[in-house]
Protein backbone atom coordinates (compact mmCIF):
# COMPACT_ATOMS: atom_id res chain seq x y z
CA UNK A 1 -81.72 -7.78 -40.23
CA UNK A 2 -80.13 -9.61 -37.78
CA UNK A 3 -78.54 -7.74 -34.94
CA UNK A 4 -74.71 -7.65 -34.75
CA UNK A 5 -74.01 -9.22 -31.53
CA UNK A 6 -77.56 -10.35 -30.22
CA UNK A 7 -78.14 -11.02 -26.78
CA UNK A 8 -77.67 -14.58 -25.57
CA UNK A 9 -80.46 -16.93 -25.77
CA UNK A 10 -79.99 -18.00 -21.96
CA UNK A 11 -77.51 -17.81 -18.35
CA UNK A 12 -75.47 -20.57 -16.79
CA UNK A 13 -75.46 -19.45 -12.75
CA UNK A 14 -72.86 -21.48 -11.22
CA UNK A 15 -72.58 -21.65 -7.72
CA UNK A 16 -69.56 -23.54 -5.52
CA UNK A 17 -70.42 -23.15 -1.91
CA UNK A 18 -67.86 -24.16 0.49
CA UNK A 19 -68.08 -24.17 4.83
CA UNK A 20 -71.12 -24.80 5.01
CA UNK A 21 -73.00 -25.53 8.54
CA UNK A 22 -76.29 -26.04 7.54
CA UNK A 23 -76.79 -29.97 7.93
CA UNK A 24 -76.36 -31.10 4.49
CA UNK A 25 -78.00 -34.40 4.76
CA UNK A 26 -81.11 -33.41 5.60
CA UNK A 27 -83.61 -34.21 2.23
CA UNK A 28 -86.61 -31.29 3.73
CA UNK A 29 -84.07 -28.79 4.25
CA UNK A 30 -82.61 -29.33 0.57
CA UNK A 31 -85.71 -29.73 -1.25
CA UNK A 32 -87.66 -26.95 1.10
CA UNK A 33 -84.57 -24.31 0.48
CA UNK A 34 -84.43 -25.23 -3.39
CA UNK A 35 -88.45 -24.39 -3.98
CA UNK A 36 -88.35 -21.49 -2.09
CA UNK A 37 -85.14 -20.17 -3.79
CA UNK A 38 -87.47 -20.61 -6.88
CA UNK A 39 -90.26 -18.80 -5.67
CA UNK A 40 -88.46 -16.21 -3.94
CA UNK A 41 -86.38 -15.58 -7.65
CA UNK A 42 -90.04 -16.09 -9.74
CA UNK A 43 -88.98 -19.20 -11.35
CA UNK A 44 -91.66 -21.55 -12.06
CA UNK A 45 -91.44 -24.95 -11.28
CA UNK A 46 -92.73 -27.58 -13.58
CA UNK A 47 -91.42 -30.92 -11.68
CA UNK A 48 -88.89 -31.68 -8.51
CA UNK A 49 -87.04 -34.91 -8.21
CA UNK A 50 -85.02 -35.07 -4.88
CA UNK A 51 -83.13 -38.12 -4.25
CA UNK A 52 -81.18 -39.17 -0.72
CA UNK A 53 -77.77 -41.00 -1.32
CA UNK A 54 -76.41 -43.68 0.80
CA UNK A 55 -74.66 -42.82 3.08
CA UNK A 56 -74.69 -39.61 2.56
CA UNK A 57 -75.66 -36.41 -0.20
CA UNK A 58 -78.34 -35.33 -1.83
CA UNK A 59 -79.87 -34.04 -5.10
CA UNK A 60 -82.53 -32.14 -5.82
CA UNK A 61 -83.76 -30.98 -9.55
CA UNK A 62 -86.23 -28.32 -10.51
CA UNK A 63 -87.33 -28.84 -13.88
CA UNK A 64 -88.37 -24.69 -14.51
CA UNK A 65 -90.53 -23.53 -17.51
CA UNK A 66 -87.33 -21.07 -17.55
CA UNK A 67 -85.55 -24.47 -17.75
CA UNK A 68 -83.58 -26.16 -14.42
CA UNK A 69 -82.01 -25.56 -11.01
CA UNK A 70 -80.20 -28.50 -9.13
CA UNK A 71 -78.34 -28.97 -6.18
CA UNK A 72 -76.14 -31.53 -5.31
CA UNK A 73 -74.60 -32.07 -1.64
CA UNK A 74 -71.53 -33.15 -0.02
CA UNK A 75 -72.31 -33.13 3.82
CA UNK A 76 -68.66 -35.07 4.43
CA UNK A 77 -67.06 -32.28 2.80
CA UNK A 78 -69.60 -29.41 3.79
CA UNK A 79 -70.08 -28.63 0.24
CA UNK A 80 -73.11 -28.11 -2.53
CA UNK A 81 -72.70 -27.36 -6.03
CA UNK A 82 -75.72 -25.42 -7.56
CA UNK A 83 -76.86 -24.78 -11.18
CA UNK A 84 -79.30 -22.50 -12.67
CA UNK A 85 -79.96 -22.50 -16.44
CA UNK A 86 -82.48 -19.74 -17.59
CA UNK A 87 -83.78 -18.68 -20.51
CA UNK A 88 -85.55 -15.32 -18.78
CA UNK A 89 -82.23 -12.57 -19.13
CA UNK A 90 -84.28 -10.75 -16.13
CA UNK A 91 -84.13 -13.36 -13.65
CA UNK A 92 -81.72 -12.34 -11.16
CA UNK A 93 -79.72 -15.65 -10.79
CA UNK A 94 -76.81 -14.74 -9.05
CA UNK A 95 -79.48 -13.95 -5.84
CA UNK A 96 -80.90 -16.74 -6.07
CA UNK A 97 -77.73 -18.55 -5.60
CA UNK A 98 -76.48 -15.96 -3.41
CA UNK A 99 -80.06 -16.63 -0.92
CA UNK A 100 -78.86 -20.44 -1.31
CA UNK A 101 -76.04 -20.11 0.47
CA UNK A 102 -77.12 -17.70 3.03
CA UNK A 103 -79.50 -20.66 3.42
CA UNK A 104 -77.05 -23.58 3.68
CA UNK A 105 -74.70 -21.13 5.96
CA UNK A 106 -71.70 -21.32 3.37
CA UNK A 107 -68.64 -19.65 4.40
CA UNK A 108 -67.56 -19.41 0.82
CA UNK A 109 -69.05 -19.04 -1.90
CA UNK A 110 -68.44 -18.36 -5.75
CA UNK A 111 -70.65 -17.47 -8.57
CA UNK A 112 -69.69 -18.06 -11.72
CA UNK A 113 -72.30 -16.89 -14.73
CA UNK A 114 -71.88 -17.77 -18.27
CA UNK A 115 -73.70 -17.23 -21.46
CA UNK A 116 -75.53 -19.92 -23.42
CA UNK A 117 -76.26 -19.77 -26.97
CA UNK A 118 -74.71 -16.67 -28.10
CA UNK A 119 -74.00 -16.20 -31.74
CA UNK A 120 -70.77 -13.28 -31.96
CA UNK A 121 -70.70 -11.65 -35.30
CA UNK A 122 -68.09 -9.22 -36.51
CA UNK A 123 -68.30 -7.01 -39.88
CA UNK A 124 -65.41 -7.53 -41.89
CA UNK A 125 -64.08 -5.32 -44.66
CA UNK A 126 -62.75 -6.46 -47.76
């Protein structure tokens, strides 16, 4: 029997940090923050592709076994968008994000979270 409302099969963390004064532009500070924000949350990292735009931004992708995390930057506008996808309920993603930004000295921050693959069922009578 299938549950009525089951629990989802994995979370969206969405993270919009804004302010920030950590320098942006620098690939080892991106990369270095994003594997230890993986190892600090017990994620476990399967690949990393970091890439250095001209003139300016970076992204950096962890390919997880619990499935991704990337960062993108925006040094001009002192801004980094972050996504976590997991498929372990019991990682704590909105810390993760939360150490990201303590980490890249954000002076605002949002965290948005979002279900993925939920199936909603409702009994109906006849």
């Amino acid at each position: 029997m299938t549950p009525l409302n089951p629990p989802p099969l994995g979370k969206l963390h969405l993270a919009e940090l804004h302010g920030c004064q950590a320098n942006l532009n620098d690939i080892q500070l991106i990369k270095s923050s994003t594997l230890n924000a993986a190892r600090e949350g017990k994620l476990t990292v399967v690949n990393e592709l970091t890439h250095q735009f001209a003139p300016h931004g970076i992204t950096c992708v962890l390919v997880l076994a619990e499935s991704h995390l990337s960062i993108h930057t925006w040094p001009e506008h002192n801004y980094v968008a972050i996504d976590l996808f997991t498929c372990n309920l019991e990682t704590d993603g909105p810390a993760i994000l939360e150490m990201l930004a303590s980490e890249f000295q954000a002076s605002q921050t949002e965290i948005k979270s979002v279900d993925r693959g939920s199936i909603q069922q409702t009994i109906t009578s006849n």
